[in-house]
N, C-alpha and C. Protein backbone atom coordinates (compact mmCIF):
# COMPACT_ATOMS: atom_id res chain seq x y z
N UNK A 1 0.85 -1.19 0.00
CA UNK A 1 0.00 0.00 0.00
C UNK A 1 0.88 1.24 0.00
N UNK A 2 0.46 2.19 -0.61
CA UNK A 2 1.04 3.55 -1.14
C UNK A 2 0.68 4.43 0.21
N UNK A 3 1.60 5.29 0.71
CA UNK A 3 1.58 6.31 1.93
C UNK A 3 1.90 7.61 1.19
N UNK A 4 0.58 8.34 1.46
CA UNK A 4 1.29 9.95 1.52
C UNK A 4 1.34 10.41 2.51
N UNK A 5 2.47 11.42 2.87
CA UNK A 5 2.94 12.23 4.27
C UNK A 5 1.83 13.43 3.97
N UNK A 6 0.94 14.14 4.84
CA UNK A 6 0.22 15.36 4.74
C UNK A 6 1.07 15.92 5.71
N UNK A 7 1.39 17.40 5.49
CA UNK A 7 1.72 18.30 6.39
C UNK A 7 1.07 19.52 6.47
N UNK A 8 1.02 20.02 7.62
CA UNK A 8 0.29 21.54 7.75
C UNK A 8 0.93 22.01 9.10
N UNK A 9 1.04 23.27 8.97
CA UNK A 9 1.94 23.61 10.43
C UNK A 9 1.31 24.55 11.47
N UNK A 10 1.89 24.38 12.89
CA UNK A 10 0.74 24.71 13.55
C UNK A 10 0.77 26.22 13.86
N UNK A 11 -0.62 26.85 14.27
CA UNK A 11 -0.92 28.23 14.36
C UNK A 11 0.31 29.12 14.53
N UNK A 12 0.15 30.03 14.44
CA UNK A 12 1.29 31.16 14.39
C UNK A 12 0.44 32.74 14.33
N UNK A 13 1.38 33.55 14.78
CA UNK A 13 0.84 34.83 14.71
C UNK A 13 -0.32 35.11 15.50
N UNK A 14 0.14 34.60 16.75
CA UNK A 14 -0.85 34.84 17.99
C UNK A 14 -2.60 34.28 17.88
N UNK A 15 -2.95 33.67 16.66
CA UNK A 15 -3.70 32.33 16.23
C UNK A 15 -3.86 31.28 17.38
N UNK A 16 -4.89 31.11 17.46
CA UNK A 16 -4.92 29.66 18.47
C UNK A 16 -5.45 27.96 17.50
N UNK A 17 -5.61 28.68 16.51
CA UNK A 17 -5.55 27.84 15.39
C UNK A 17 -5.17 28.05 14.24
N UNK A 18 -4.98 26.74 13.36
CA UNK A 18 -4.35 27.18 12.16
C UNK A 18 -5.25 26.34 10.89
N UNK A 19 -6.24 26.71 10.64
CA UNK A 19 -6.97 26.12 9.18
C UNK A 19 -6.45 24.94 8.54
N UNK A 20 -4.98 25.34 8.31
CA UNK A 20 -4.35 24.14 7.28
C UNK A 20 -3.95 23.06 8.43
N UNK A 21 -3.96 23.07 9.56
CA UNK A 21 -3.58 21.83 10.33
C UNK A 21 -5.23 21.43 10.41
N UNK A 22 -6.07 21.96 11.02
CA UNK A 22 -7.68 21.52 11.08
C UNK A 22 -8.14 20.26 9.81
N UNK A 23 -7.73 20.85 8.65
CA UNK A 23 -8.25 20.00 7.15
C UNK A 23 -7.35 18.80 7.40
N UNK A 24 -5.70 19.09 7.20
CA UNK A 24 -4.81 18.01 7.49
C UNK A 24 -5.39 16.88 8.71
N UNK A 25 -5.62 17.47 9.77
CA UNK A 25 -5.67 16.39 10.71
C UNK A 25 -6.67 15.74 10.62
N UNK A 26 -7.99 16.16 9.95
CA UNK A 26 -8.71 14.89 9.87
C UNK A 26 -9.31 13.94 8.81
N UNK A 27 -7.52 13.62 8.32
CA UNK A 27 -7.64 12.81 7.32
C UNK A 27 -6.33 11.87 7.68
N UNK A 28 -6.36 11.89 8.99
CA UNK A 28 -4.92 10.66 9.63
C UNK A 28 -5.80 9.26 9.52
N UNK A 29 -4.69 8.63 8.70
CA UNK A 29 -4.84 7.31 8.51
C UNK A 29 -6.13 6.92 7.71
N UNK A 30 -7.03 7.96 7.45
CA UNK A 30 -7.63 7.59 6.16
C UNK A 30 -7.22 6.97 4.74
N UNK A 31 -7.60 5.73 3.86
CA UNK A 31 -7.81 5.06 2.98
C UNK A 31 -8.18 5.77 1.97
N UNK A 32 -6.94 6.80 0.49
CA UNK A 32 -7.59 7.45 -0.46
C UNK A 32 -7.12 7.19 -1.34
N UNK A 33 -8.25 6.30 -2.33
CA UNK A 33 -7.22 6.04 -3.95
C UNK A 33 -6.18 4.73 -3.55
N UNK A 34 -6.28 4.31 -2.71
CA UNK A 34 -5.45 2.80 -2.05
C UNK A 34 -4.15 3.26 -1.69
N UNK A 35 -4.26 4.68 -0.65
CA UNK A 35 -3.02 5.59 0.05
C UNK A 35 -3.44 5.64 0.86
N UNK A 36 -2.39 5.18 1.83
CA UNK A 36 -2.93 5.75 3.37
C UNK A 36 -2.09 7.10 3.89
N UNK A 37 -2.88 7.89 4.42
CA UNK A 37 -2.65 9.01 4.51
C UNK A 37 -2.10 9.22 6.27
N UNK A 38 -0.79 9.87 6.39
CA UNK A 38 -0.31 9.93 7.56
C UNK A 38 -0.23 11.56 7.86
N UNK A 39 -0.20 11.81 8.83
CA UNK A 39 0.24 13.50 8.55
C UNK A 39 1.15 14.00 10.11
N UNK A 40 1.92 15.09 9.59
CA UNK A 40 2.15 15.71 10.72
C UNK A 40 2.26 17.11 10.40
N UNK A 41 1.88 17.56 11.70
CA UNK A 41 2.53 19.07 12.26
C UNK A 41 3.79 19.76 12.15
N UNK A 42 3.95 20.84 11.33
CA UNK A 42 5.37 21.21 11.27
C UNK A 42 4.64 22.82 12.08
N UNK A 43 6.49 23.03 12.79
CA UNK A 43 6.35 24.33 13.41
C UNK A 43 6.95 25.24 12.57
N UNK A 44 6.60 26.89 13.10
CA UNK A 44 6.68 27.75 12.45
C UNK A 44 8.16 28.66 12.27
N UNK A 45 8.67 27.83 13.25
CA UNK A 45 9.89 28.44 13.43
C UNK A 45 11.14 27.60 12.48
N UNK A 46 11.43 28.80 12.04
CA UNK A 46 12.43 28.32 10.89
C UNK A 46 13.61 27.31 11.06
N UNK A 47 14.43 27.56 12.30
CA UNK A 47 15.27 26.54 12.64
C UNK A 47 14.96 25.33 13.25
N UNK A 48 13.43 24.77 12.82
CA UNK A 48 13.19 23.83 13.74
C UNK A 48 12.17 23.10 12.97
N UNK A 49 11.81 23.64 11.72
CA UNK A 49 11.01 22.99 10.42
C UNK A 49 11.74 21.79 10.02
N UNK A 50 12.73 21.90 9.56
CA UNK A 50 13.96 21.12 8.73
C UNK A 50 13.96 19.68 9.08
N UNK A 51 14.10 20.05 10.65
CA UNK A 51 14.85 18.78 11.03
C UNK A 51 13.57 18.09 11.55
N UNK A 52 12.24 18.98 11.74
CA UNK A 52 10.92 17.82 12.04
C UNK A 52 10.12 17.15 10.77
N UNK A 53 11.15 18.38 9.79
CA UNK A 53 10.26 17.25 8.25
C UNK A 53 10.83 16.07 7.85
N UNK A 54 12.39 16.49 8.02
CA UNK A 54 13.41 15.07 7.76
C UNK A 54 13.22 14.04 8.87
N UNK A 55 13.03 14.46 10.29
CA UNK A 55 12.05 13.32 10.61
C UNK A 55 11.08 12.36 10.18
N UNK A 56 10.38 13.34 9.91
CA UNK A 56 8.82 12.80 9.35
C UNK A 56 8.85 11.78 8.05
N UNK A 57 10.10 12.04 7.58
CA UNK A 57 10.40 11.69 6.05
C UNK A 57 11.25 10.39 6.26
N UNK A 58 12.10 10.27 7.57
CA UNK A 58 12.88 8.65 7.42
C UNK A 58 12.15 8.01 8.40
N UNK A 59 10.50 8.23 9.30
CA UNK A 59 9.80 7.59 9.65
C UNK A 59 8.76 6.68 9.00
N UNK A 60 7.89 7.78 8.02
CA UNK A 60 6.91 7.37 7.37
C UNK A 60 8.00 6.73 5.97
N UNK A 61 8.69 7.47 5.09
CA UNK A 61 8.88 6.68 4.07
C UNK A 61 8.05 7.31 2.84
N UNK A 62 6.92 8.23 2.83
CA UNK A 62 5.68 8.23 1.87
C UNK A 62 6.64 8.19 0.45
N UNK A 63 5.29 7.88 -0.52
CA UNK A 63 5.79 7.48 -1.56
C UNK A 63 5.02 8.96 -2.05
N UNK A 64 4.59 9.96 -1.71
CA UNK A 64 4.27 10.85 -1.93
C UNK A 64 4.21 12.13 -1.03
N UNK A 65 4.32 13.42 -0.80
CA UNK A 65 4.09 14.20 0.15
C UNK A 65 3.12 15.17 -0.29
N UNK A 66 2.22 15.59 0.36
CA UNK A 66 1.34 17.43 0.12
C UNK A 66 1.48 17.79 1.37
N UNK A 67 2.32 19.18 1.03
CA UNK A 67 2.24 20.33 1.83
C UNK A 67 1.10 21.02 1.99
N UNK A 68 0.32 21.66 2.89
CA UNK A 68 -0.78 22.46 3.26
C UNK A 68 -0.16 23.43 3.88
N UNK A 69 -0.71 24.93 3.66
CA UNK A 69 -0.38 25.94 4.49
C UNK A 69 -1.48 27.01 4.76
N UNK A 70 -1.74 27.60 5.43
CA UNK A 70 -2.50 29.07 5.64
C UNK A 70 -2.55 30.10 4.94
N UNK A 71 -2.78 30.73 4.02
CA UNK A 71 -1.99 32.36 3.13
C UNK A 71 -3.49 33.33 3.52
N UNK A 72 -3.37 33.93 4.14
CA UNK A 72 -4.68 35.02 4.94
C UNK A 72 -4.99 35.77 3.88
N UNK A 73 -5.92 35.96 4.08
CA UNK A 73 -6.54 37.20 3.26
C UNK A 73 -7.30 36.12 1.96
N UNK A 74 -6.83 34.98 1.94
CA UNK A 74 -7.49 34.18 0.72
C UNK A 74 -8.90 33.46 0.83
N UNK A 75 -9.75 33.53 -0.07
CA UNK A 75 -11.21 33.16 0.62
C UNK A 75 -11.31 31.39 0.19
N UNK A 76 -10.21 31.34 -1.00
CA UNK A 76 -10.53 29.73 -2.01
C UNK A 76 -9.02 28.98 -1.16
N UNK A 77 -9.20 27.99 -1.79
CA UNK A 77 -8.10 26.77 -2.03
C UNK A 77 -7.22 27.06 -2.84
N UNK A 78 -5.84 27.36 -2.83
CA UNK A 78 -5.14 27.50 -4.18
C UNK A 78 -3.63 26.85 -3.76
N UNK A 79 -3.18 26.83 -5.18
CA UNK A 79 -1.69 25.85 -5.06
C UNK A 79 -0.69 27.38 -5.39
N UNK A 80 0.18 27.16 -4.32
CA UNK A 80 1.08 27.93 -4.85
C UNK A 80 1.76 27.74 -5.78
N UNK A 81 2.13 28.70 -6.56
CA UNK A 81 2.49 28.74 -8.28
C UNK A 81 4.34 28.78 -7.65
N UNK A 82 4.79 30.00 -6.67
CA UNK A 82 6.03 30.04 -6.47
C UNK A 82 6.24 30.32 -4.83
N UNK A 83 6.62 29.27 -4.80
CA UNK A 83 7.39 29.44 -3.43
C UNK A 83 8.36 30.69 -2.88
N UNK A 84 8.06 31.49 -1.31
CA UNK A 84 9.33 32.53 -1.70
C UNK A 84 10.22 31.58 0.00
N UNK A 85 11.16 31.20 0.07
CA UNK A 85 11.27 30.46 1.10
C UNK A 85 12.61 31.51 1.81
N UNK A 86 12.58 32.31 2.43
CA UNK A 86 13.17 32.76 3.17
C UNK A 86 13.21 33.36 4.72
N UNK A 87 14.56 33.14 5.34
CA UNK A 87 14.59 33.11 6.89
C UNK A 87 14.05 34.48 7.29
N UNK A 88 12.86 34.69 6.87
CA UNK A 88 12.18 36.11 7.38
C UNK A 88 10.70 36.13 7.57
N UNK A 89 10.45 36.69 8.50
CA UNK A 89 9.02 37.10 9.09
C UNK A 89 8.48 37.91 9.81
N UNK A 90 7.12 37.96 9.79
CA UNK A 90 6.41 39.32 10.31
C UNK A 90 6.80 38.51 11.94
N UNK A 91 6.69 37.90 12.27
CA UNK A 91 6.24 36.86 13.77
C UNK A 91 7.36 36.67 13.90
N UNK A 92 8.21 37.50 15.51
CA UNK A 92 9.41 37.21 16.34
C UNK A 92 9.58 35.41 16.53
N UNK A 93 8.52 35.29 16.57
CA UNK A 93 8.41 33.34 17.43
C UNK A 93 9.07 32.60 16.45
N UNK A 94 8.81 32.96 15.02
CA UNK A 94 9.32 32.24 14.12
C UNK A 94 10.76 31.82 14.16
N UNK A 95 11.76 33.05 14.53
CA UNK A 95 12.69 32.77 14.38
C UNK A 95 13.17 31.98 15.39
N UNK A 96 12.66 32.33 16.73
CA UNK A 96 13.23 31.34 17.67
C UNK A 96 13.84 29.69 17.42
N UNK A 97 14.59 29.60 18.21
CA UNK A 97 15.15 27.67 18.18
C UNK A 97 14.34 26.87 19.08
N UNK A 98 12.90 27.53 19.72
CA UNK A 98 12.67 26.73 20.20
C UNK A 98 11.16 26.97 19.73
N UNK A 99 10.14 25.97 20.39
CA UNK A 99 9.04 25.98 19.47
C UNK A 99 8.10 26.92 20.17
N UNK A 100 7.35 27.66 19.40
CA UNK A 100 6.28 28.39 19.53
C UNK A 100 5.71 29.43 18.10
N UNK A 101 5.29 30.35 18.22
CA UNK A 101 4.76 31.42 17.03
C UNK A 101 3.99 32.12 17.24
């Protein structure tokens, strides 16, 4: 059987929730298309993403991954076209080494 990893990361920006973890989480261990679907939580803080995805990645193994994320102000579902991935943010927490946001 085929595994995809779901990820969505948790609230940030003084949020007590975060949308894209809500959808993600309740589809753990659901049966889709003959994939079982595993997921985890990534945090918001930049030095501490990395090493909980490469976790996630020599645990599960998936033979596939989807990323989920939050982008505010958006009312639909959309795929990001371009990634901008840099060590910067509106949210102090982010940068921290330890976890919070």
């Amino acid at each position: 059987m085929k595994t995809v990893l779901m990820t969505a990361f948790e609230p940030f920006g003084g949020e007590t929730i975060n949308p894209s973890w809500e959808a993600v989480r309740a589809l753990e261990g659901k049966q889709i298309s003959g994939a079982t679907i595993v997921i985890r939580q990534l945090p918001v803080v930049f030095s501490d993403v990395l090493r909980v995805l490469n976790q996630a990645l020599e645990e599960v193994k998936p033979d596939a991954i989807l990323s989920v994320g939050q982008a505010g102000g958006r009312s639909d579902i959309t795929v990001e076209r371009i990634g901008i991935n840099v060590d910067d943010a509106p949210y102090p927490g982010q940068r921290r080494s330890s976890a919070g946001g």
